[in-house]
Protein backbone atom coordinates (compact mmCIF):
# COMPACT_ATOMS: atom_id res chain seq x y z
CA UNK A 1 14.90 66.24 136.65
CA UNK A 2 16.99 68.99 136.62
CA UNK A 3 19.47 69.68 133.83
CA UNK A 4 21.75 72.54 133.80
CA UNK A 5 23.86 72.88 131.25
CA UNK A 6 27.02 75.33 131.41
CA UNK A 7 28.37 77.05 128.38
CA UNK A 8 31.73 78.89 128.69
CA UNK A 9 32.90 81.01 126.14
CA UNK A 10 36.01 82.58 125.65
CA UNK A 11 37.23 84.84 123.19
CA UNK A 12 41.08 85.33 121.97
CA UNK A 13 42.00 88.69 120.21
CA UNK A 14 44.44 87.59 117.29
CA UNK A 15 46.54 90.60 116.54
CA UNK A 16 48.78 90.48 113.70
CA UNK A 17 51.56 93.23 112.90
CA UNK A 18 52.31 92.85 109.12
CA UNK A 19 55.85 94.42 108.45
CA UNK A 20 57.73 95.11 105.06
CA UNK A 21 60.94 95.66 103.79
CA UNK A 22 62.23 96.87 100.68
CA UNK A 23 65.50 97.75 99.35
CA UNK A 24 66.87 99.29 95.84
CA UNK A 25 70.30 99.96 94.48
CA UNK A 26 70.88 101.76 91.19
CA UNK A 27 74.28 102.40 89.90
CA UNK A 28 75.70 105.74 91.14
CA UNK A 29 78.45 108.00 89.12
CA UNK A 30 79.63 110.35 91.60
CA UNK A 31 80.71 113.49 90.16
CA UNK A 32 83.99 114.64 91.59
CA UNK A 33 86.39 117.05 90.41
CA UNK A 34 90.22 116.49 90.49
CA UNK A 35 93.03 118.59 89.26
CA UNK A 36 96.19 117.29 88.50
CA UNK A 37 99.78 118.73 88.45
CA UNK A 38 102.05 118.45 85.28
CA UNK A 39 105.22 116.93 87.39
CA UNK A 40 108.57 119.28 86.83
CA UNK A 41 111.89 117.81 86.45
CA UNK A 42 115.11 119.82 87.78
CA UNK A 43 118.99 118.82 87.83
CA UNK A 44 120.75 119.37 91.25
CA UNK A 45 124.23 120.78 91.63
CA UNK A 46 126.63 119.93 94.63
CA UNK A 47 127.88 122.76 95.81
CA UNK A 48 130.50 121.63 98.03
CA UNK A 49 132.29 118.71 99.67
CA UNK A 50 130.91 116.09 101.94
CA UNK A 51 129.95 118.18 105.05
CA UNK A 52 128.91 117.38 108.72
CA UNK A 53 126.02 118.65 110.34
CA UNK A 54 125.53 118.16 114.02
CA UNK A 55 122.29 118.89 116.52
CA UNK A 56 121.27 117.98 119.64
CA UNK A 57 117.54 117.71 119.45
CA UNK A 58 115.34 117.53 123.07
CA UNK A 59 114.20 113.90 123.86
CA UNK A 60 110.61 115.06 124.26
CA UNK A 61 109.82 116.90 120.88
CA UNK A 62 111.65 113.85 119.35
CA UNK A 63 109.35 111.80 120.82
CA UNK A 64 106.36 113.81 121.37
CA UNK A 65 106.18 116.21 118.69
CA UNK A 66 107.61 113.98 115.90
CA UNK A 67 105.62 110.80 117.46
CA UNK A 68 109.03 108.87 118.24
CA UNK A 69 109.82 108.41 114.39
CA UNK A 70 113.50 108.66 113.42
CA UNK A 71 112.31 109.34 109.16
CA UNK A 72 110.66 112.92 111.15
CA UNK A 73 113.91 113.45 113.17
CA UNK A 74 115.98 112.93 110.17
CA UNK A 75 113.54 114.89 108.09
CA UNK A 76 113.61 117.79 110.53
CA UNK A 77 118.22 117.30 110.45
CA UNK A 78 117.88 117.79 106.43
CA UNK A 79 115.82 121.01 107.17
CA UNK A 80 118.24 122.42 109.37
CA UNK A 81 121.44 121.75 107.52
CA UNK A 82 119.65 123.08 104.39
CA UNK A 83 118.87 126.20 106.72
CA UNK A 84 122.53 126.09 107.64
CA UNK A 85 123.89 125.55 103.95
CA UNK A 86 122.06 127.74 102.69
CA UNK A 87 121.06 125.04 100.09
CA UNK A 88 118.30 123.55 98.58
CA UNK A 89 118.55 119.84 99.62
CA UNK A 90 121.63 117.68 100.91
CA UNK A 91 122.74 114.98 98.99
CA UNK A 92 123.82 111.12 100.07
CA UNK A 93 122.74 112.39 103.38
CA UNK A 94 124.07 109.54 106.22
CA UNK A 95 122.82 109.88 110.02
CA UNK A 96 124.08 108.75 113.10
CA UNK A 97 121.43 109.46 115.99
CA UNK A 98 122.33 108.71 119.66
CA UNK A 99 120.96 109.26 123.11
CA UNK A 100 122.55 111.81 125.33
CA UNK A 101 124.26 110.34 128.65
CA UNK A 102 122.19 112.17 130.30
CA UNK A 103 119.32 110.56 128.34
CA UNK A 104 117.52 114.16 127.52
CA UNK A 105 118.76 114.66 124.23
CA UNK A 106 119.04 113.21 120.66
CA UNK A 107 122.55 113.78 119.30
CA UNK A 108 122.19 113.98 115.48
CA UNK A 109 125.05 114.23 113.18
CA UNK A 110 124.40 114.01 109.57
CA UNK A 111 127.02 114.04 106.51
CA UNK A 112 126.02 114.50 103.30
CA UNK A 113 126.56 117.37 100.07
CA UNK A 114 124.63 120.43 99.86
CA UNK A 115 122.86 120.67 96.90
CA UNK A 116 120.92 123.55 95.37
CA UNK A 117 118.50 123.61 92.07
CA UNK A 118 119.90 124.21 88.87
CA UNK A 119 117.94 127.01 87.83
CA UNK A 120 118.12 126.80 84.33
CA UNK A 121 117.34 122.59 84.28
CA UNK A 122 113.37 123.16 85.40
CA UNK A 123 111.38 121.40 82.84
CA UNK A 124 107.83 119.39 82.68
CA UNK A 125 108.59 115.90 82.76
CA UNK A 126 108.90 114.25 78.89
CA UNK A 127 108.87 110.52 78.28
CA UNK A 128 112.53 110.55 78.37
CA UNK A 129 111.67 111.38 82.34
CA UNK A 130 109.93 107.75 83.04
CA UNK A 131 112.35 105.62 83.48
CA UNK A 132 113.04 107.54 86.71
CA UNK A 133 109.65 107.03 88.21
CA UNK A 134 110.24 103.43 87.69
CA UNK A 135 113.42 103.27 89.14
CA UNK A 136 111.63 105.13 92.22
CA UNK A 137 108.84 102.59 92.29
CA UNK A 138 110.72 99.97 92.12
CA UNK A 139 113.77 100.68 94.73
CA UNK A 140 111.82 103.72 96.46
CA UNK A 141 112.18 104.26 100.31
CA UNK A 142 111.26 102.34 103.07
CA UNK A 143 108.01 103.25 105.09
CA UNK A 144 107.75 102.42 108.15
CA UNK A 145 104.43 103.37 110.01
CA UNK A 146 105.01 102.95 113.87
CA UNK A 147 107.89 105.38 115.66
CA UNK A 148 111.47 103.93 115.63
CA UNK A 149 111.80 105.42 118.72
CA UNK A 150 108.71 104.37 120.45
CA UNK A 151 108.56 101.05 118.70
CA UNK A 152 112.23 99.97 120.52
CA UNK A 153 110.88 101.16 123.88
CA UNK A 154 108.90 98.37 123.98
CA UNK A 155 111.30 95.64 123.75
C-alpha cells in the first residue's frame, strides 16, 4: 500500500507601516512695533452763509470708480465744494443726488457752510476733549458696506 501524503505550504508576508504623530504648542509673544499718534483738537469757523454746490458727476465713475456707493459720491461733492470754497471742510452739509433724464449722469447738489480751521485753536487733545469721542461713539455715522447705488439696482 501506497500512501502519499501532500503537504502544502504557504507563506503570507505581514507588512506593517508604523506611523507617528506629534504635535507641540508653546505660548508665543509676537513682537510687533506700533506707533501711535497724539490726536489734535482744532475749532472750525464758518466762513459764510449756507451755500449750494451743484455737479453733475458721470454715471460710470459713480458707479465704477466709486463702486456704486453714495458715502464716496458725497465724499468726492465735499471735496469739490471745499476746492470751490476755498475752505477747509463744509459744515451741516445736506445732499440731494438724482439721475439725469438721460440716465448718464448723477446730478449732485449739496448745501451746507464752508468752514476753514481756526489756526490758532490746534491743540493735543486734554481730558476736557473726551467727552467728544464719546459723543462720536455713541451717535457716530452710519456705515454701510455694499454700494447704495448698486445695492438698489437689484431690487
Amino acid at each position: 500500500m501506497i500512501c502519499l501524503f501532500l503537504v502544502s505550504a504557504n507563506a503570507q508576508k505581514t507588512v506593517v507601516t508604523t506611523r507617528s504623530f506629534s504635535d507641540t504648542q508653546a505660548r508665543m509673544l509676537e513682537v510687533t512695533a506700533r506707533s501711535y499718534v497724539r490726536p489734535l483738537i482744532v475749532d472750525l469757523n464758518v466762513v459764510g452763509p449756507r451755500s449750494t454746490f451743484k455737479k453733475q458727476y458721470d454715471k460710470t465713475s459713480v458707479e465704477v470708480a466709486m463702486n456704486g456707493n453714495l458715502d464716496n459720491l458725497r465724499s468726492r461733492a465735499i471735496y469739490d465744494a471745499a476746492e470751490f470754497y476755498n475752505c477747509d471742510a463744509i459744515v451741516a452739509a445736506t445732499f440731494k443726488i438724482e439721475l439725469s433724464e438721460d440716465g448718464a449722469f448723477y446730478n449732485l447738489e449739496m448745501k451746507g457752510f464752508p468752514a476753514n480751521f481756526d489756526q490758532d485753536s490746534w491743540h493735543p487733545m486734554e481730558e476736557r476733549d473726551f467727552q467728544w469721542l464719546e459723543v462720536d461713539a455713541r451717535y457716530g455715522a452710519y456705515n454701510e458696506s455694499e454700494g447704495d447705488v448698486i445695492k438698489n439696482k437689484k431690487k
